[in-house]
Protein backbone atom coordinates (compact mmCIF):
# COMPACT_ATOMS: atom_id res chain seq x y z
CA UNK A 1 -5.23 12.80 17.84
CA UNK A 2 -4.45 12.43 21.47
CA UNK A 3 -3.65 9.07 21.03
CA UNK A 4 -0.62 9.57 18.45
CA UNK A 5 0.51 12.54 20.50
CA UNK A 6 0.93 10.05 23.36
CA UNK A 7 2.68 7.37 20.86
CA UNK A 8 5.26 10.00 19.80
CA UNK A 9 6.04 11.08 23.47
CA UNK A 10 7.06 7.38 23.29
CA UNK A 11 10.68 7.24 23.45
CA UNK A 12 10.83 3.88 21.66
CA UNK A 13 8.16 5.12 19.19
CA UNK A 14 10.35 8.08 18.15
CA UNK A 15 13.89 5.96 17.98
CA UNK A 16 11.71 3.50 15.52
CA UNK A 17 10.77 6.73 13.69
CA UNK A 18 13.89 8.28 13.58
CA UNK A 19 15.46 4.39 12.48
CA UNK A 20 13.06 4.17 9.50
CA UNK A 21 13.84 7.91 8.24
CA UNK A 22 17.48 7.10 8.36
CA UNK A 23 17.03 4.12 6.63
CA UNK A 24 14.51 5.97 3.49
CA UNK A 25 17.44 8.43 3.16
CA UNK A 26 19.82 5.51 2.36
CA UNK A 27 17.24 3.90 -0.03
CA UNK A 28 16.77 7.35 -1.47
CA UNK A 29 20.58 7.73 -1.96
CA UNK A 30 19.88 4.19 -3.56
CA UNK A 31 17.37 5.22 -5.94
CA UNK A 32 19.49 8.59 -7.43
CA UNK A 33 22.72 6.16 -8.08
CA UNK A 34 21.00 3.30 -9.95
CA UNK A 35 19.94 6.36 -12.60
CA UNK A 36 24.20 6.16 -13.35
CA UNK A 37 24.49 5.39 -16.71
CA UNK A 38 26.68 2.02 -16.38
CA UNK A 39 24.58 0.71 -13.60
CA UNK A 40 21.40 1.10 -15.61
CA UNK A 41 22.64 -0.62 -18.75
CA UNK A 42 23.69 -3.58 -16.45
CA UNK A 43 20.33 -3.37 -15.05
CA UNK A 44 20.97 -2.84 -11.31
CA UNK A 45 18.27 -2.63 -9.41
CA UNK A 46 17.79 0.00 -6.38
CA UNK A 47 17.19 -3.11 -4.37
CA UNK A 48 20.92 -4.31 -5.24
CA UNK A 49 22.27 -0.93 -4.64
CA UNK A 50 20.56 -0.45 -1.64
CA UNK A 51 22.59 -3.27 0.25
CA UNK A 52 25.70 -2.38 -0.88
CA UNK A 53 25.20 1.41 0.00
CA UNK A 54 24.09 -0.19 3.39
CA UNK A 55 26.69 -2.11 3.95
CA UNK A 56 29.09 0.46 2.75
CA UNK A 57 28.03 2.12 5.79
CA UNK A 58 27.46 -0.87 7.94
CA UNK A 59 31.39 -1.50 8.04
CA UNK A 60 32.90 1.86 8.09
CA UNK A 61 30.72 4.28 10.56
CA UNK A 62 28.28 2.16 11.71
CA UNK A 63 30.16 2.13 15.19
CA UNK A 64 29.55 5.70 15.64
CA UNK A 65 25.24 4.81 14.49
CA UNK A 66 23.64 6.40 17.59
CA UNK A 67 21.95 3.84 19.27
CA UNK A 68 18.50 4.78 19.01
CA UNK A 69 18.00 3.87 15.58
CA UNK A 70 18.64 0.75 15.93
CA UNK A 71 14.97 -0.14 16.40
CA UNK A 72 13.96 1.53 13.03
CA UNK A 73 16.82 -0.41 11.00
CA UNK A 74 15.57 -3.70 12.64
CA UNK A 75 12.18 -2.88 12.06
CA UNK A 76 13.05 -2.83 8.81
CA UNK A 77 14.66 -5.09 7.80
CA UNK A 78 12.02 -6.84 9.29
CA UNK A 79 8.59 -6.11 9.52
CA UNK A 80 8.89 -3.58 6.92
CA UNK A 81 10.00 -6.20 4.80
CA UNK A 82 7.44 -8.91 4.99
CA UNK A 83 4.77 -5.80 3.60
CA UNK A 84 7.38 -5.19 0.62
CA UNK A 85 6.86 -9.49 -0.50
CA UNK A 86 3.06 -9.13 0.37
CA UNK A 87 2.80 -6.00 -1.83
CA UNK A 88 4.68 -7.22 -4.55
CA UNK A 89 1.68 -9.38 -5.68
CA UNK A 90 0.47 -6.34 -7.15
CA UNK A 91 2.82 -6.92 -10.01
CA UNK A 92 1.29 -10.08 -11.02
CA UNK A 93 -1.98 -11.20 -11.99
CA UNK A 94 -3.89 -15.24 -12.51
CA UNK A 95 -4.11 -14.15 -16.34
CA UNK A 96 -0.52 -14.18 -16.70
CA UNK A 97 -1.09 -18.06 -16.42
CA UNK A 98 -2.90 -17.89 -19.66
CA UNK A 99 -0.85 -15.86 -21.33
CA UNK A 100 2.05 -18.42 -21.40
CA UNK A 101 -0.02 -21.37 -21.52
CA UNK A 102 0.51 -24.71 -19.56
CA UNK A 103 4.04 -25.49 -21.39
CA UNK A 104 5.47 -21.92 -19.89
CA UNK A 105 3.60 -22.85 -16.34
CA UNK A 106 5.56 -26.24 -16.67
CA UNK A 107 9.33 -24.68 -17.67
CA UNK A 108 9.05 -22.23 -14.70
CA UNK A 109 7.92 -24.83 -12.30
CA UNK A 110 10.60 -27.38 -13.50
CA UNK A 111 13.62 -25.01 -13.59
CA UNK A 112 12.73 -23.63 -10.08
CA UNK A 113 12.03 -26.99 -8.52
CA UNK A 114 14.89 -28.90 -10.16
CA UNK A 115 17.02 -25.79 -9.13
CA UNK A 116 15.99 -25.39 -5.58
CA UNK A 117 16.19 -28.93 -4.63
CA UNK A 118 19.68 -28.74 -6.57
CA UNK A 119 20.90 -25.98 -4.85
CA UNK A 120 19.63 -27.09 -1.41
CA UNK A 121 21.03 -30.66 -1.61
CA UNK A 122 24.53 -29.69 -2.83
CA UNK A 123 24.42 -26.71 -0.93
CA UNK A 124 23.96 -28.38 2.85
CA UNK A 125 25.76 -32.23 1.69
CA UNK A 126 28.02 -31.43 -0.43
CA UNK A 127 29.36 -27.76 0.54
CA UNK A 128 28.42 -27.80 4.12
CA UNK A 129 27.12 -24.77 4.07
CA UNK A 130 24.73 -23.26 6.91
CA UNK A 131 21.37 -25.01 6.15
CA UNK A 132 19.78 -21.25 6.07
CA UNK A 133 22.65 -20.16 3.71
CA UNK A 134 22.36 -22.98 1.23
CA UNK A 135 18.47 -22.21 1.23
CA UNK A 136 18.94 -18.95 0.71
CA UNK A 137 21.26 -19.26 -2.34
CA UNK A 138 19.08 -22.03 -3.82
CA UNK A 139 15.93 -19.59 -3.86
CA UNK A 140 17.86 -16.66 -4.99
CA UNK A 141 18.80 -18.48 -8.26
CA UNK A 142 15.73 -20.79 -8.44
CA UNK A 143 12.86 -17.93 -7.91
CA UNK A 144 13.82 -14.07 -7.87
CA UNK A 145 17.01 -13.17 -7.35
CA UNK A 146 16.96 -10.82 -4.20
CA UNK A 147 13.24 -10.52 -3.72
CA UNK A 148 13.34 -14.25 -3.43
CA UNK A 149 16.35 -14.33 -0.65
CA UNK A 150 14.70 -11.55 1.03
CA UNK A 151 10.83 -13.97 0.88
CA UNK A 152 12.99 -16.67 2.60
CA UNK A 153 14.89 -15.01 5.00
CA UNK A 154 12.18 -14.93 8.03
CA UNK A 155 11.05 -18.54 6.76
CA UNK A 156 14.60 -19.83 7.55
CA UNK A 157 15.00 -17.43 10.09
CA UNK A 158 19.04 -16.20 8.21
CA UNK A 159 21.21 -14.04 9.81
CA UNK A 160 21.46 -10.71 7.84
CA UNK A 161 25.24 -11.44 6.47
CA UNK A 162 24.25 -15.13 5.39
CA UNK A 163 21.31 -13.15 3.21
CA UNK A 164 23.74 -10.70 1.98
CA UNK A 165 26.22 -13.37 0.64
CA UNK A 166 23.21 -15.17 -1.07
CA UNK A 167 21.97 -11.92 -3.01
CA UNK A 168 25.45 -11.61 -3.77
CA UNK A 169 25.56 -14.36 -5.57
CA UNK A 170 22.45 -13.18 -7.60
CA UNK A 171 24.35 -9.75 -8.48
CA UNK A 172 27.08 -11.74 -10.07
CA UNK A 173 25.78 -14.79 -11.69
CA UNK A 174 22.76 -13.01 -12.65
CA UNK A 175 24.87 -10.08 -14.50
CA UNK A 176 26.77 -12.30 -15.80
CA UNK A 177 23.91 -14.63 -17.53
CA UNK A 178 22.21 -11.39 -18.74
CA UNK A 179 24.80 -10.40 -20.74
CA UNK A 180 25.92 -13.54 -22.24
CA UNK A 181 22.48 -14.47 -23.70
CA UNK A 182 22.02 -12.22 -26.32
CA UNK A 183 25.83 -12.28 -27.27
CA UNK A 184 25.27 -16.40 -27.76
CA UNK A 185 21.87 -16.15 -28.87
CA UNK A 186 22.59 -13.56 -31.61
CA UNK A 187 25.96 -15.54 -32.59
CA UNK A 188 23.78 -18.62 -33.24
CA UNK A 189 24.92 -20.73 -30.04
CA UNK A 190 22.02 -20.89 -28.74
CA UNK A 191 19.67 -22.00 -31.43
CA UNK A 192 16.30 -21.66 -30.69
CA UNK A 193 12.99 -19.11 -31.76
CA UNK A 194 12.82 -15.82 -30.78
CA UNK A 195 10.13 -16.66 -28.69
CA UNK A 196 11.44 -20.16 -27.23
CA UNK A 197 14.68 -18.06 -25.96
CA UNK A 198 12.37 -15.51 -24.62
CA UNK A 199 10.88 -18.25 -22.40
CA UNK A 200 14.34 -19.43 -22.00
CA UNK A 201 15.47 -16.15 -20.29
CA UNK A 202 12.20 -15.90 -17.98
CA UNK A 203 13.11 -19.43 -16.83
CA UNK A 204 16.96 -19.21 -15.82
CA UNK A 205 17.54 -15.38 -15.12
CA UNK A 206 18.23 -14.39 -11.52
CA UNK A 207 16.09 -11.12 -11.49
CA UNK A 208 13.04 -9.33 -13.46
CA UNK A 209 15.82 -6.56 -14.47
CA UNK A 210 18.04 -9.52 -16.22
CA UNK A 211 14.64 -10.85 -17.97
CA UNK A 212 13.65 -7.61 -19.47
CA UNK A 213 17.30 -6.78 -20.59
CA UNK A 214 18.29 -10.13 -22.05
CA UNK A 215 14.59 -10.53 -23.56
CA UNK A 216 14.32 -6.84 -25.24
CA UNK A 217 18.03 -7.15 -26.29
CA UNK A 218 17.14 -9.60 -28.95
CA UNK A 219 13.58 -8.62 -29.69
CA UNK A 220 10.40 -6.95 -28.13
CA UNK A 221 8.06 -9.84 -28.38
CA UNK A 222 11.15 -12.04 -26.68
CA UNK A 223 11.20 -9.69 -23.96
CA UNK A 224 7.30 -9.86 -23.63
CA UNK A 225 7.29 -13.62 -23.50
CA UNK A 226 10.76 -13.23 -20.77
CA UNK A 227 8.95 -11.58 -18.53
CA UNK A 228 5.49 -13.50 -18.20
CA UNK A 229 7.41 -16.89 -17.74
CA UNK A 230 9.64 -14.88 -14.85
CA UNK A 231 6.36 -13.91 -13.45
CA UNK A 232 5.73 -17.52 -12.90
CA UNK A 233 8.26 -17.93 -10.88
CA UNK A 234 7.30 -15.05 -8.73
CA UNK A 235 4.03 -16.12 -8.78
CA UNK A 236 5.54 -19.76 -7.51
CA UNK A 237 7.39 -18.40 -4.53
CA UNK A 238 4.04 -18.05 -2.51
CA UNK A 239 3.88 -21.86 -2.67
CA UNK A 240 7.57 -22.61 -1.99
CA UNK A 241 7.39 -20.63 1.18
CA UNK A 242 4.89 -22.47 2.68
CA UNK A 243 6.23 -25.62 1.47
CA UNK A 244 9.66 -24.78 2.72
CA UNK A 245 8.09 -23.53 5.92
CA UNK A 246 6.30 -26.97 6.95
CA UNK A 247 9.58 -28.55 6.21
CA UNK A 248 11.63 -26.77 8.52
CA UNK A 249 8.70 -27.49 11.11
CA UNK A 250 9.15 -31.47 10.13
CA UNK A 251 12.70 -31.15 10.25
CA UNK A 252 12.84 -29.35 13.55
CA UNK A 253 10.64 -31.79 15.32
CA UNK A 254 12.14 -34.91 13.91
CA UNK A 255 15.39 -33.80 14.97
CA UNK A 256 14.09 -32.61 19.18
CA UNK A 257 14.16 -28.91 18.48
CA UNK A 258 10.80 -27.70 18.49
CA UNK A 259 9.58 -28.50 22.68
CA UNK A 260 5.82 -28.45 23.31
CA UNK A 261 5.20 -25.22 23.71
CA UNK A 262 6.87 -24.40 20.05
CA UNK A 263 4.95 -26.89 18.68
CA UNK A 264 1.75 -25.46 19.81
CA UNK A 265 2.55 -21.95 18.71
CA UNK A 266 3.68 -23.64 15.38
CA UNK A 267 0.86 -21.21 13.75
CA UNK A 268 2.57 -17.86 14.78
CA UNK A 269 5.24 -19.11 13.00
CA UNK A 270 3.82 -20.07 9.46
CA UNK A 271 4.70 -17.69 6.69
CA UNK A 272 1.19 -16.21 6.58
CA UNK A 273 2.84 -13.38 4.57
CA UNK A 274 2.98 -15.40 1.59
CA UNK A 275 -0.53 -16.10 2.05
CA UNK A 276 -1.47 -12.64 1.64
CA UNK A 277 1.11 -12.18 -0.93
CA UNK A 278 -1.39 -14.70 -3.05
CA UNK A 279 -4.04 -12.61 -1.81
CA UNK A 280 -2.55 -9.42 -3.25
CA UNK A 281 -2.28 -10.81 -6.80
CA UNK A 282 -5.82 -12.06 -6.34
CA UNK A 283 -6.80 -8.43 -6.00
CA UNK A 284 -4.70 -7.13 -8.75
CA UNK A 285 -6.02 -10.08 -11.17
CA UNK A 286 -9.94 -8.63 -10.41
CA UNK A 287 -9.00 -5.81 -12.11
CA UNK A 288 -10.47 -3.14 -9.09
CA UNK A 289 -8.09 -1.32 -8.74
CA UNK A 290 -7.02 1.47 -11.22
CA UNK A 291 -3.76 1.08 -12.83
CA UNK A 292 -2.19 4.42 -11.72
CA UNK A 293 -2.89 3.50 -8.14
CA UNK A 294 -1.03 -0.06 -9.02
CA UNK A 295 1.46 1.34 -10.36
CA UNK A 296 1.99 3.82 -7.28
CA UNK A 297 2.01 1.02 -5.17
CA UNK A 298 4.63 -0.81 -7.18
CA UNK A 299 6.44 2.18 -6.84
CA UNK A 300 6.19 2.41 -3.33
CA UNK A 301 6.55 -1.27 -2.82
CA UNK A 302 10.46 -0.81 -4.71
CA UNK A 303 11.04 1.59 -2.10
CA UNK A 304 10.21 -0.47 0.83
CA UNK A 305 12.29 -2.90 -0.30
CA UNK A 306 14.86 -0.76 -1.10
CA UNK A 307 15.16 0.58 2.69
CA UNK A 308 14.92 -3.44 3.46
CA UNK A 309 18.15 -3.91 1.64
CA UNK A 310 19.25 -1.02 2.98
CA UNK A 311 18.68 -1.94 6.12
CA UNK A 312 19.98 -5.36 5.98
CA UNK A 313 23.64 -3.97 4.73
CA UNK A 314 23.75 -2.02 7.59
CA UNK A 315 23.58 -5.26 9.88
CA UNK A 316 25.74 -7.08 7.81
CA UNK A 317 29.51 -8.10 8.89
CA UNK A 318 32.03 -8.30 6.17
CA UNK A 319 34.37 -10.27 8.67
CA UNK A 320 31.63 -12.57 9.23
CA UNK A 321 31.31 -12.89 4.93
CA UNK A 322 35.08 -13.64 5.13
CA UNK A 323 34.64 -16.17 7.16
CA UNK A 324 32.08 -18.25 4.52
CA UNK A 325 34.73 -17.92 2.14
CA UNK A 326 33.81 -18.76 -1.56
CA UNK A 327 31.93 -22.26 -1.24
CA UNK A 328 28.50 -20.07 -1.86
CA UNK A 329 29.61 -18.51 -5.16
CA UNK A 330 30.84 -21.99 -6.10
CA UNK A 331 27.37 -23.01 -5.34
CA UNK A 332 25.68 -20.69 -7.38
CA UNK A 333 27.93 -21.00 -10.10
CA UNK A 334 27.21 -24.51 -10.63
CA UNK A 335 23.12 -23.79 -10.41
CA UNK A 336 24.08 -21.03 -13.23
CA UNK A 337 24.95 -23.50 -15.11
CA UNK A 338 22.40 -25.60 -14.59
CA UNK A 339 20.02 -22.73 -15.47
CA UNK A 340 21.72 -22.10 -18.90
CA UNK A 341 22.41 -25.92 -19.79
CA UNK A 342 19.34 -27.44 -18.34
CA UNK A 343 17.25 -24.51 -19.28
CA UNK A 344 18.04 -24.76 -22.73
CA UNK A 345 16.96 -28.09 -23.61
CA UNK A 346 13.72 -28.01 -21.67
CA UNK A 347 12.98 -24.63 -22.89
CA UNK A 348 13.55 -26.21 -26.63
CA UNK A 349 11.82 -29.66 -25.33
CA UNK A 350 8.86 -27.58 -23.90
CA UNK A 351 8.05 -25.22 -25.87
CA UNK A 352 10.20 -25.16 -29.00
């Protein structure tokens, strides 16, 4: 007891404090507006809200922020945030593997692999985009949507308004995939099984949200089978991070920018969150825990990200988003594409 009383007397201690309940009230602000009617038949997320709530703020009174919450936005936008990814894995479980089956394991790994190395190639040769920017655009629209561009950020070390422009992209590309599916699937353009398209939606849409809306808008076993092969994606960033990791380590050291001592703390630097976000879902798959306390923690885990996004939009510059210009959402329209085209005839090739 003494001990916190002597961490509160903390004057950095209590600015972090005071930071982190500023930032809950904006996710909390976040939470009451995505229960708008239009917003939830588009399927908005809080997360989505939160960032543009945030950076609502961010570029109208943020000059006036007093300056000693600053340590509880960073924090967490941060910190906070790596414990959202890790406790995420508590919405997936090993048996989800056997539910789809190695075909749906092998159209999730081939739409986000062909799609990540897509969007990273075009993104850095051909736009000349930021290397952290194109990145974080290919994982938005390969893996998650914003969960995904919120994994990478720390991996590729993105400053907060080249992460904002990426889940961006995932707000409009992914809205605009999840309603066009069911209007061509249900005007016979996309022909294909009720259950092939399900798999078809769980391996192109941006977000969870889009999967369950575009799946359960044609049928409920279509939205079932959407949102196991979308889990397999999620369940697929924990490798991609570390993958993506070592290669920015190879890269950096090939090209003179790591020095010794970087190199030697190369450890402190590896994405050990994703480790333990694999470690989560190991948990959940045993089957230990009951499912009202997973469920709270799901809960609790939207929240924290929530106040992530929050926080992030608060730190993000619109003039600096100007300056980018379009080349991103030209990126991401063309991997949209790719999803929807490409997706279609391996979703028909693999499990059709």
């Amino acid at each position: 007891m003494k001990f916190l009383v002597q961490a509160f007397r903390n004057d950095r201690n209590v600015q972090l404090l005071n930071g982190l309940v500023f930032v809950a009230l904006f996710a909390s602000v976040a939470f009451h507006l995505v229960d708008l009617p239009f917003l939830t038949a588009l399927g908005i997320s809080p997360l989505i809200v939160g960032i543009v709530v945030g950076m609502c703020y961010g570029n109208t009174l943020h000059v006036h922020m007093p300056v000693y919450l600053k340590p509880g936005i960073l924090f967490s936008s941060k910190s906070l945030l790596r414990l959202a990814i890790v406790l995420y894995g508590f919405r997936l479980t090993f048996q989800d593997l056997a539910q789809v089956g190695f075909r749906g394991v092998a159209l999730a790994a081939f739409m986000l692999g062909t799609t990540f190395l897509m969007g990273s190639w075009l993104g850095i040769k051909v736009f000349r985009l930021p290397r952290r920017l194109a990145l974080l655009t290919a994982a938005g629209s390969s893996v998650c949507g914003a969960a995904a561009v919120l994994a990478v950020e720390p991996v590729v070390k993105a400053e907060n308004h080249e992460s904002s422009i990426a889940v961006g992209t995932v707000v409009v590309f992914g809205t605009l995939a999840m309603l066009l599916y069911p209007l061509l699937y249900s005007h016979g353009l996309l022909p294909m099984s009720a259950d092939v398209y399900g798999a078809f939606a769980g391996a192109t849409l941006h977000e969870v949200a889009h999967a369950v809306a575009a799946g359960q808008a044609i049928s409920p076993e279509a939205g079932n089978t959407a949102v196991i092969v979308k889990m397999m994606r999620v369940i697929m960033l924990a490798p991609l991070l570390v993958a993506l990791g070592f290669w920015l380590r190879r890269a950096a050291v090939r090209s003179g920018e790591r020095t010794a001592e970087g190199n030697a703390s190369h450890m402190k630097s590896f994405p050990w969150f994703a480790v333990l976000f694999v470690a989560t879902i190991g948990i959940n798959s045993l089957g230990i825990i009951p499912a009202g306390m997973v469920n709270a923690i799901n809960a609790f885990d939207v929240f924290l990200l929530t106040m992530a996004m929050c926080a992030l939009g608060m730190e993000t510059s619109l003039e600096k988003v100007r300056k980018v210009g379009p080349k991103p959402f030209l990126l991401a329209g063309i991997l949209a594409v790719w999803l929807a085209t490409g997706g279609y005839f391996a979703a028909n090739f693999l499990i059709g």
